[in-house]
Protein backbone atom coordinates (compact mmCIF):
# COMPACT_ATOMS: atom_id res chain seq x y z
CA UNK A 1 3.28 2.62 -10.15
CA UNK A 2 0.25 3.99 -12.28
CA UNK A 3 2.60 4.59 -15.28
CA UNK A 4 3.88 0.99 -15.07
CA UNK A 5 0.98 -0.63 -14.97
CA UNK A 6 -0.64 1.85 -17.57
CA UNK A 7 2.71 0.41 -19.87
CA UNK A 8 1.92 -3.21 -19.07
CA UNK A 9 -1.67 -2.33 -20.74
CA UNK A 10 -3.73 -2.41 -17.82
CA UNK A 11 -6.26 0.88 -17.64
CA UNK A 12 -5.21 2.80 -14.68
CA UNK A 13 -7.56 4.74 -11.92
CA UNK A 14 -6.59 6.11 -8.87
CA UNK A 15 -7.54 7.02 -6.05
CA UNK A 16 -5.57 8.90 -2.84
CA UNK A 17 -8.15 7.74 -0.25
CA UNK A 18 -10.42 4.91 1.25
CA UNK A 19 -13.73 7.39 0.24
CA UNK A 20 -12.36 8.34 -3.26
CA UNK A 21 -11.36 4.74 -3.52
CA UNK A 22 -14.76 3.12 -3.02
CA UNK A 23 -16.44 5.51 -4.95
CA UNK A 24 -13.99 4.74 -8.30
CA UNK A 25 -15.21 1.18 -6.92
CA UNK A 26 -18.72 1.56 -7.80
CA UNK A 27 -18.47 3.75 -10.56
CA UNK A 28 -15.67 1.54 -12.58
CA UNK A 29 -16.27 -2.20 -11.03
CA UNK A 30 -12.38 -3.20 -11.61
CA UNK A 31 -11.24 -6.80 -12.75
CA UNK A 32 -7.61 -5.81 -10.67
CA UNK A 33 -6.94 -3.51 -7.84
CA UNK A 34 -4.25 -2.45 -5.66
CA UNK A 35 -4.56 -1.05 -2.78
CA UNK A 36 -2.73 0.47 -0.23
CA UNK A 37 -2.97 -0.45 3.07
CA UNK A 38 -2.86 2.93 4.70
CA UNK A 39 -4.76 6.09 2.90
CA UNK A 40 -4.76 9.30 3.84
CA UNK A 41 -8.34 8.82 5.73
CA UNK A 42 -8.48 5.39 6.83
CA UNK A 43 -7.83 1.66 6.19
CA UNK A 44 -7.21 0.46 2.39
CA UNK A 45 -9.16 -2.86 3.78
CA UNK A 46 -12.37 -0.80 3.28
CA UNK A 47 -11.66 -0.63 -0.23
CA UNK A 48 -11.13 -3.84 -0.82
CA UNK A 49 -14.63 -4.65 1.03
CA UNK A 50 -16.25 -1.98 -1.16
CA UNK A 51 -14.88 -4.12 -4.34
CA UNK A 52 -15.97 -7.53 -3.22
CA UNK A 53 -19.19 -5.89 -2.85
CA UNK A 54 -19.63 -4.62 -6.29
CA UNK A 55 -17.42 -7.03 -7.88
CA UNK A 56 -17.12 -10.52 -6.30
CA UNK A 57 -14.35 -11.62 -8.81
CA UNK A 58 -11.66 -8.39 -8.35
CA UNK A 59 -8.72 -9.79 -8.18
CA UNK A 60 -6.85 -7.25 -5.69
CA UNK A 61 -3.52 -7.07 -4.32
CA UNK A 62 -3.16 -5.09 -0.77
CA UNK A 63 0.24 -3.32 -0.54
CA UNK A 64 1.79 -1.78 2.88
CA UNK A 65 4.96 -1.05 4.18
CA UNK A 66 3.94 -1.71 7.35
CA UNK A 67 3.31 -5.37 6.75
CA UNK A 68 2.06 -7.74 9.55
CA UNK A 69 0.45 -11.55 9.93
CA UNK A 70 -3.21 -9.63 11.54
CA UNK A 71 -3.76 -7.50 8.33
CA UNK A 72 -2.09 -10.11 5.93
CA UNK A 73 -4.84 -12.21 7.27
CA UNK A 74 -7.62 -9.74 7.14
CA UNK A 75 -7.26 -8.70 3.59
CA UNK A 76 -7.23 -12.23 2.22
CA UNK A 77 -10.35 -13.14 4.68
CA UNK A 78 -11.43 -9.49 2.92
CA UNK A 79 -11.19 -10.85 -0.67
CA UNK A 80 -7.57 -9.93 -1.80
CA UNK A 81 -5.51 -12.43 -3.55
CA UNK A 82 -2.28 -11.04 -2.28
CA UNK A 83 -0.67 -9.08 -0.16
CA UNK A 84 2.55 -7.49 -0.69
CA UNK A 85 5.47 -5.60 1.18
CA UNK A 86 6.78 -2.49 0.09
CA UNK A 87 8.66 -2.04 -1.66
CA UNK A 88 7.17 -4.35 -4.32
CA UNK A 89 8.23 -3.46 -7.97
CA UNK A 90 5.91 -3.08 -11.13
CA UNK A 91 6.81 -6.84 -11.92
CA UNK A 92 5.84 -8.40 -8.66
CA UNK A 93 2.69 -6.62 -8.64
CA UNK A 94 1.48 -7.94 -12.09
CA UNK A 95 2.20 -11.43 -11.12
CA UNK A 96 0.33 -10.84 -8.13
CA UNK A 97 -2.49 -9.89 -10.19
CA UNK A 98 -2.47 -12.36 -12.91
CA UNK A 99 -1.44 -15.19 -10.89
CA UNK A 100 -2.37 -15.41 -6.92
CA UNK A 101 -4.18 -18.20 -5.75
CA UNK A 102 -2.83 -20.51 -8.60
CA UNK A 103 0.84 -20.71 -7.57
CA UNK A 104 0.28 -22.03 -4.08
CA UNK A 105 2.14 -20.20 -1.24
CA UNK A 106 4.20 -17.41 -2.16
CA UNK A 107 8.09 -17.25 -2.07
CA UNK A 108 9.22 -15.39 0.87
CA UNK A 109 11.28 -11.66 -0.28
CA UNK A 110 14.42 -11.75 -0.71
CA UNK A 111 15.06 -8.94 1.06
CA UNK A 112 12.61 -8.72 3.75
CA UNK A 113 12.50 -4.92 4.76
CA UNK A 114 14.44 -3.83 8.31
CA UNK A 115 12.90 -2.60 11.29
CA UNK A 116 15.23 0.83 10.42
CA UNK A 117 13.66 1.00 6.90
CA UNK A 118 10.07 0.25 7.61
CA UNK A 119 10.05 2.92 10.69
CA UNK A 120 12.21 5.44 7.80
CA UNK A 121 9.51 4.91 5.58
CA UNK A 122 6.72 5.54 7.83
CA UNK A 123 8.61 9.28 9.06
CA UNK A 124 8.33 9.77 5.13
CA UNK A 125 4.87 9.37 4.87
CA UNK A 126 4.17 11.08 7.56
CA UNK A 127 6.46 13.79 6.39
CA UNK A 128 4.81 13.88 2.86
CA UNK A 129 1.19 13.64 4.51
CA UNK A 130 2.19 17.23 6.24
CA UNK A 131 3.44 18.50 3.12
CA UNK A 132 6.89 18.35 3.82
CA UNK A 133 6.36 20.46 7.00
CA UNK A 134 8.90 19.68 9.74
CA UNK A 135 7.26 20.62 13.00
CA UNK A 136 3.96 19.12 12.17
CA UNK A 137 5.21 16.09 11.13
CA UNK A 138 7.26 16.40 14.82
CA UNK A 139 4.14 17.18 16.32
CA UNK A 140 2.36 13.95 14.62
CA UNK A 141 4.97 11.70 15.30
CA UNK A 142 5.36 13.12 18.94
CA UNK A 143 8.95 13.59 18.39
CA UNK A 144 11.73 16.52 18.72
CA UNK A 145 12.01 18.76 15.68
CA UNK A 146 15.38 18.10 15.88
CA UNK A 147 15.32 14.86 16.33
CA UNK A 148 12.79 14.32 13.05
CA UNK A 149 15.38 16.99 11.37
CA UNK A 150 18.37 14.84 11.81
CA UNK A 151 16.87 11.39 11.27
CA UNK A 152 15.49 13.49 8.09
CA UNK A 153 18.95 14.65 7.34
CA UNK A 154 20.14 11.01 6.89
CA UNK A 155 20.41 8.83 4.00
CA UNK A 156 17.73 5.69 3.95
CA UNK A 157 18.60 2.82 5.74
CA UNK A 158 18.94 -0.64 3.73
């Protein structure tokens, strides 16, 4: 995502948690975020408080694949001008950007994500969080190794 924004001419920071994240906040005062929802050591929602603190006009966009009306809510009431589902492409996101809060309400996704995908990608993340390690990931997830290994075993579900 950095790499297509970075081609779409927009200078590119990043940040892989809600500390590291509010401290690129003060020290680079953005005119466009995004944000992820969950980081590694907390709620993306504190970075986009930390940014409507030291820059009022940020436009940010709050992205999550674990998308739901309570923290759609939140992060507008928060300051963000968006807030998108995951999997949201390069394209979506710029429009976000550039454009939220002039087009009215938002189209609704063509292809909202399933229940099967959204709890797949969520035993990813987890799964990348413990650097690829099975049983911890088990152990986080408070599931059977084996169970983890064959749901891990299996293609992504659409």
């Amino acid at each position: 995502l950095a790499r297509a924004m970075a081609e779409r001419e927009f200078l590119v920071s990043t940040a892989e948690s809600v500390e590291a994240g509010i401290a690129l906040a003060e020290e680079v005062k953005p005119a466009y975020a995004i944000v992820d929802l969950r980081l590694d050591d907390g709620n993306g929602l504190s970075v986009v408080d930390a940014l409507e603190a030291v820059r009022p006009d940020c436009r940010a966009v709050v992205l999550t694949g674990y998308g739901n009306i309570a923290s759609a809510v939140a992060a507008i009431k928060r300051g963000a001008v968006d807030y998108l589902a995951k999997p949201a492409d390069a394209d979506q996101i710029e429009l976000a950007l550039l454009t939220a809060g002039e087009q009215g309400v938002g189209e609704l996704p063509d292809n909202p994500m399933s229940a099967d995908r959204v709890r797949w990608e969520h035993i990813q993340r987890v799964f990348e969080q413990c650097d690829r390690n099975v049983s911890e990931t088990a152990r986080k997830l408070r599931m059977h190794r084996r169970t983890l290994q064959r749901i891990l075993a299996k293609h992504a579900p659409r």
